[in-house]
Structure formats: C-alpha cells, structure tokens
Protein backbone atom coordinates (compact mmCIF):
# COMPACT_ATOMS: atom_id res chain seq x y z
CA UNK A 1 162.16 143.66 85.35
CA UNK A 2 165.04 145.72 87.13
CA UNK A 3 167.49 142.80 87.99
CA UNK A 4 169.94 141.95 84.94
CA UNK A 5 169.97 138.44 83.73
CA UNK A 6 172.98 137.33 82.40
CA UNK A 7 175.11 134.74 81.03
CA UNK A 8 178.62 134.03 81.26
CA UNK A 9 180.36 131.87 78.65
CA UNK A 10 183.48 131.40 76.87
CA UNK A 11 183.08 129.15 73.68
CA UNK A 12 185.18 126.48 75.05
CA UNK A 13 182.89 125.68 77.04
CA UNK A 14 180.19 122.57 75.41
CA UNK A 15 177.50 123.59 78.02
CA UNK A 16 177.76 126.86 77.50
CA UNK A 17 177.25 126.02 74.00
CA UNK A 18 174.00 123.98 74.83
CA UNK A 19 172.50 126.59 76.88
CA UNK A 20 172.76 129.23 74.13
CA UNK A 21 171.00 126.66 71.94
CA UNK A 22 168.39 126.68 74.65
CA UNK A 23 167.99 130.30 75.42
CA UNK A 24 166.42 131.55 72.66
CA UNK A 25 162.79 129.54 74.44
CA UNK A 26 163.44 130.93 77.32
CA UNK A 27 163.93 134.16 76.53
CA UNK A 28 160.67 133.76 74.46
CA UNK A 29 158.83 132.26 77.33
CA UNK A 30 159.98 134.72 80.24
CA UNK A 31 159.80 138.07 77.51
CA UNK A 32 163.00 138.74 79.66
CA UNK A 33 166.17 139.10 77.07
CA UNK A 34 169.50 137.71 78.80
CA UNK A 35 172.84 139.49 78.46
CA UNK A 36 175.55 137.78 76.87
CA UNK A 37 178.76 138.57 79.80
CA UNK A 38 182.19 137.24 77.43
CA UNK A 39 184.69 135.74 79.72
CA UNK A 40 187.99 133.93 79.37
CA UNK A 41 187.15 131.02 81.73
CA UNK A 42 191.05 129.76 81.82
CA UNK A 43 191.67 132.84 83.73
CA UNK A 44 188.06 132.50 85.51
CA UNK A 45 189.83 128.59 86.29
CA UNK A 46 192.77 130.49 87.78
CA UNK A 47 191.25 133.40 89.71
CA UNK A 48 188.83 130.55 91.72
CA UNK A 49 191.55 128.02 91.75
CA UNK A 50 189.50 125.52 89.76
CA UNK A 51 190.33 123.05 87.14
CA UNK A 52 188.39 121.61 83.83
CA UNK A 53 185.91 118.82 84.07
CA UNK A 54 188.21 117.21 82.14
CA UNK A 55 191.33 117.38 84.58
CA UNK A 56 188.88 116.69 87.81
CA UNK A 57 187.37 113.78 86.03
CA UNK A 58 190.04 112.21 84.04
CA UNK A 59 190.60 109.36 86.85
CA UNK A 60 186.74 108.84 87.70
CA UNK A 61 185.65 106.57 85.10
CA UNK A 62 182.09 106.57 86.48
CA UNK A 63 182.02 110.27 86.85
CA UNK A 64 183.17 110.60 83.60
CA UNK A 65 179.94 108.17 81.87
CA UNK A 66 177.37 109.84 84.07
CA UNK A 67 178.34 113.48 82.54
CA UNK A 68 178.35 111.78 79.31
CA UNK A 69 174.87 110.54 80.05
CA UNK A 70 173.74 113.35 81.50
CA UNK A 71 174.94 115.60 78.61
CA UNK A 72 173.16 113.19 76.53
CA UNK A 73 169.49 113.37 78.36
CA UNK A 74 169.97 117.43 77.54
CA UNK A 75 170.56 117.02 74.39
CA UNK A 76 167.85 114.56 73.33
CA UNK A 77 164.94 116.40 75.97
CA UNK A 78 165.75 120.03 73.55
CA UNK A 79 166.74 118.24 70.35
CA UNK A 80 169.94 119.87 69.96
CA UNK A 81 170.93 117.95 66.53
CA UNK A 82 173.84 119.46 65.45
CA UNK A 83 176.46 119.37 68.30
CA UNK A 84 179.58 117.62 67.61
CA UNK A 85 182.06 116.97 70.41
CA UNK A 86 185.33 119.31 68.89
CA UNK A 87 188.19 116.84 68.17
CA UNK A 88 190.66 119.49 68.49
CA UNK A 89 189.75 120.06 72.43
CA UNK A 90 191.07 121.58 74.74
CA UNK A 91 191.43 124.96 72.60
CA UNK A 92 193.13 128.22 73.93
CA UNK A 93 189.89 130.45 73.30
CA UNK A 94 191.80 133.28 73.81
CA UNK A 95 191.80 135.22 70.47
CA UNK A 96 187.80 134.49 70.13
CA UNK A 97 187.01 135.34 73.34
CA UNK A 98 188.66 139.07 72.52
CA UNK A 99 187.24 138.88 69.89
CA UNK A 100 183.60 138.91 70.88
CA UNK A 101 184.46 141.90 72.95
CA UNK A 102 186.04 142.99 69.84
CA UNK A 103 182.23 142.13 68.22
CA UNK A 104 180.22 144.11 70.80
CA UNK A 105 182.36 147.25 69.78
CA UNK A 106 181.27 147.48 66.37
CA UNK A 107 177.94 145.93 66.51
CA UNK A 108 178.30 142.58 65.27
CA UNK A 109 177.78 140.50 68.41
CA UNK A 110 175.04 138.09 68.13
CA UNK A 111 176.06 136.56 64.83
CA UNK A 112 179.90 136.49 65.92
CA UNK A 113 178.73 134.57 69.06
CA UNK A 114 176.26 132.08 66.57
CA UNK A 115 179.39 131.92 64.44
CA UNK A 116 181.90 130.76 66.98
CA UNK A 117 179.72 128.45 68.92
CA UNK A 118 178.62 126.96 65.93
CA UNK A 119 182.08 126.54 64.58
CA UNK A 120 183.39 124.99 67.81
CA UNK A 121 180.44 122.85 68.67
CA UNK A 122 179.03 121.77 65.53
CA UNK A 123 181.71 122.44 62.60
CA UNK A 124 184.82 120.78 65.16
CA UNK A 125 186.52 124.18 63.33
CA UNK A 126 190.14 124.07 64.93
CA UNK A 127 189.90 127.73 66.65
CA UNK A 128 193.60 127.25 67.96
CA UNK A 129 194.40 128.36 64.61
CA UNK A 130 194.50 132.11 63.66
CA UNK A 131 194.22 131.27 60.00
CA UNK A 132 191.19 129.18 61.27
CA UNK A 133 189.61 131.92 62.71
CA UNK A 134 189.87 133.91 59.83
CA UNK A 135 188.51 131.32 57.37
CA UNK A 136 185.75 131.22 60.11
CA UNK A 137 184.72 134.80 59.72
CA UNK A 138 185.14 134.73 56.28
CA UNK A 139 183.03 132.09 55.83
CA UNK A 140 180.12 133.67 58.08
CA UNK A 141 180.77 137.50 56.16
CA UNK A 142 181.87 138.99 59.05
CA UNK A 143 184.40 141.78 59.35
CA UNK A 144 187.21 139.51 59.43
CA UNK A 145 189.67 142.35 59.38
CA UNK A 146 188.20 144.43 61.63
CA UNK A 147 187.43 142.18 64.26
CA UNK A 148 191.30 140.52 64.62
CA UNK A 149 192.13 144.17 64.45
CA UNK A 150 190.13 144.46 67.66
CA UNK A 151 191.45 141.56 69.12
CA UNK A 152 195.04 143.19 69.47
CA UNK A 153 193.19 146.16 71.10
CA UNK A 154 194.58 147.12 74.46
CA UNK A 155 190.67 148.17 75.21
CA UNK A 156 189.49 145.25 74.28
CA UNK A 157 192.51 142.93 76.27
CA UNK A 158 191.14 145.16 79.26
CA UNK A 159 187.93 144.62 78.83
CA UNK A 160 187.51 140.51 79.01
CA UNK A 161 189.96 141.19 81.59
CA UNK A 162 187.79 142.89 83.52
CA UNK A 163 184.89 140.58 82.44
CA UNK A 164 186.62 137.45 83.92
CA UNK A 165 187.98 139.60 87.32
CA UNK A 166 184.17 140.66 87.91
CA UNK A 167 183.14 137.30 87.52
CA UNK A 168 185.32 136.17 89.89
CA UNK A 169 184.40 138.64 92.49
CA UNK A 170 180.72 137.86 92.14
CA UNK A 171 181.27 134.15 92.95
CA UNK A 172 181.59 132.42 89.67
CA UNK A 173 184.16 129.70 89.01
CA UNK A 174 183.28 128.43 85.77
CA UNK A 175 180.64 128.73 82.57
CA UNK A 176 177.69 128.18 81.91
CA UNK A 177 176.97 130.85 85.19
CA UNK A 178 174.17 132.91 85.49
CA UNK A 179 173.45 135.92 87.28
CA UNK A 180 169.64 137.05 87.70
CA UNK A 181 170.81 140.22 89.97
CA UNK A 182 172.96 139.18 92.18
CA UNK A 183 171.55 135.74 92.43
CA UNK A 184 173.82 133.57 90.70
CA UNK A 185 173.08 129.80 89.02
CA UNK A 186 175.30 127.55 87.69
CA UNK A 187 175.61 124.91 84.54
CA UNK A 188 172.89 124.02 82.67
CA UNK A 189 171.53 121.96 84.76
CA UNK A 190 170.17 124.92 86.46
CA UNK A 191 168.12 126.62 83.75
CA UNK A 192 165.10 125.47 85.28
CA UNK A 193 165.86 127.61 88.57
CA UNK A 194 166.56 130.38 86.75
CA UNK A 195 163.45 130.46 84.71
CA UNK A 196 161.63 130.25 87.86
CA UNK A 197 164.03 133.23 88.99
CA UNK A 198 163.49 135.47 85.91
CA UNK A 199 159.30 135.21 86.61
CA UNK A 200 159.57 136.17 89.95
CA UNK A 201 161.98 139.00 89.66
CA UNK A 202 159.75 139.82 86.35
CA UNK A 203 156.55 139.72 88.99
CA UNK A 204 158.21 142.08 91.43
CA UNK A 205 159.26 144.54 89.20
C-alpha cells in the first residue's frame, strides 16, 4: 500500500485514547501498520479556531448524555475495561506531547505512547505535574532523564510544532483524525470508514 495511514492524537484526548486501544485489530486485520502523527491539539484548537467538547457542550445537557452514551456503546462493543475518566481533566499535555517527539528520537516510542495513555486514561495519573511525569516514567523504566531532557529540546519544540501546523493545513481540527493519503477521517466514530479505506487503497496498490 503506497498511501500513509496515520493517526493524530495528543493524550488529552479520551477518544484518541480508545482508538489506540482499538488499533492494534485493525492493524491486524488490514496487515496495514498506522503511523502514530504526535500533535499538541490546544494549538491544533487554536490554528482551526475550535474549542473542546467540553466548552461546546457544557450548556447542552442532552448533547452532553448522548456523548456519554455514545462513548459508552464503544467501550462495551471492544471491551475496553480499564478506562477511567481522568479526575484531574483538562490537563496542559504539553510536556508529554514533546515528549513523545522526544520518544521517537531515541527509539522508545511505542511504550512511551502505551505509558502515557495508560497513565492518563486508566491510572487518572495527574500529568500537569512534572514530578508526575517523572514518577510516570520511572515507574514504566523508561529513560526518564533522557526523555525530559528532550522535552526542553529546541528540535523537538519545532518538531510538534510543525506536527500540529501540518495538521492544520491538511484539514484537521481536532484528535482522533486520520489520514489514509490525503483522505482524512475523523473521531472514532469513523474507524469503520477507514478500515474500508485502508482495503481499498491496500487493493490498488
């Protein structure tokens, strides 16, 4: 398959969280591997002149239960049993979003991203705390040092920078978004559509 398939997340994010617990099916289904695309999604908010669900919806009561619901339905149809809504929301993912940028410089990506969703989603870790973060890494045996290290990086700063501006520029305004190519889906209410994407760019190729 020529066309890319990616995902764009930042860990503050709770569907972003539930798609990566999904992904790992699809990815054996399809045979197609998806690229993990870090972005800072306040800035993504900014750059598209969006808002969070949680600003947009905070005076739609009904809104508000049907996303519950709805989050609910995903949850039980790919029994997803650890996630845990994070008491300490919103958090300024900031720091960890460098710092899986920081992770894909010296090779220890996928775990870091396991680490953080999992301490976000399912641990209700408070990641607005440095010394949280740390404990986090710690915890996991990740390169603690090295990774905050690359989180003050000016490469690394420029990097999810340039993440979030190409985002932007492609058409995305928020995460979970997709890209297979240049076709772009959104939430995780779209993983079906993308599946169906993947096999027939996967067919053409």
């Amino acid at each position: 398959m020529n066309a890319p398939v990616q995902f764009l997340f930042d860990f503050g994010s709770p569907n972003a969280y539930l798609c990566h617990k999904v992904l790992p099916e699809m990815e054996r289904r399809t045979g197609i591997a998806v690229q993990y695309v870090p972005i800072l999604l306040g800035g993504l908010f900014k750059l598209s002149n969006n808002r969070s669900p949680a600003v947009t919806t905070a005076d739609i009561a009904n809104k508000r239960a049907y996303n519950a619901l709805e989050m609910k339905r995903f949850i039980s149809k790919h029994q997803i049993t650890k996630f845990k809504f994070n008491s300490f929301f919103p958090v300024n993912t900031l720091p960890i979003m460098r710092g899986a940028v920081a992770a894909q410089e010296i090779g220890c990506f996928a775990p870091y991203v396991d680490v953080m969703f999992a301490a976000m989603w399912e641990q209700v870790r408070n990641l607005n705390e440095m010394a949280e973060i740390l404990a986090v890494l710690q915890d996991a045996g990740l390169d603690a040092k090295r990774l905050l290290e690359g989180v003050q990086s000016a490469d690394v700063k420029e990097k999810l920078m340039a993440n979030t501006q190409s985002a932007f520029e492609r058409g995305a305004f928020g995460s979970p978004t997709f890209f297979v190519g240049n076709e772009m889906y959104f939430g995780k209410d779209r993983l079906v559509e993308l599946e169906q994407e993947i096999i027939k760019q996967s067919a053409l190729s």
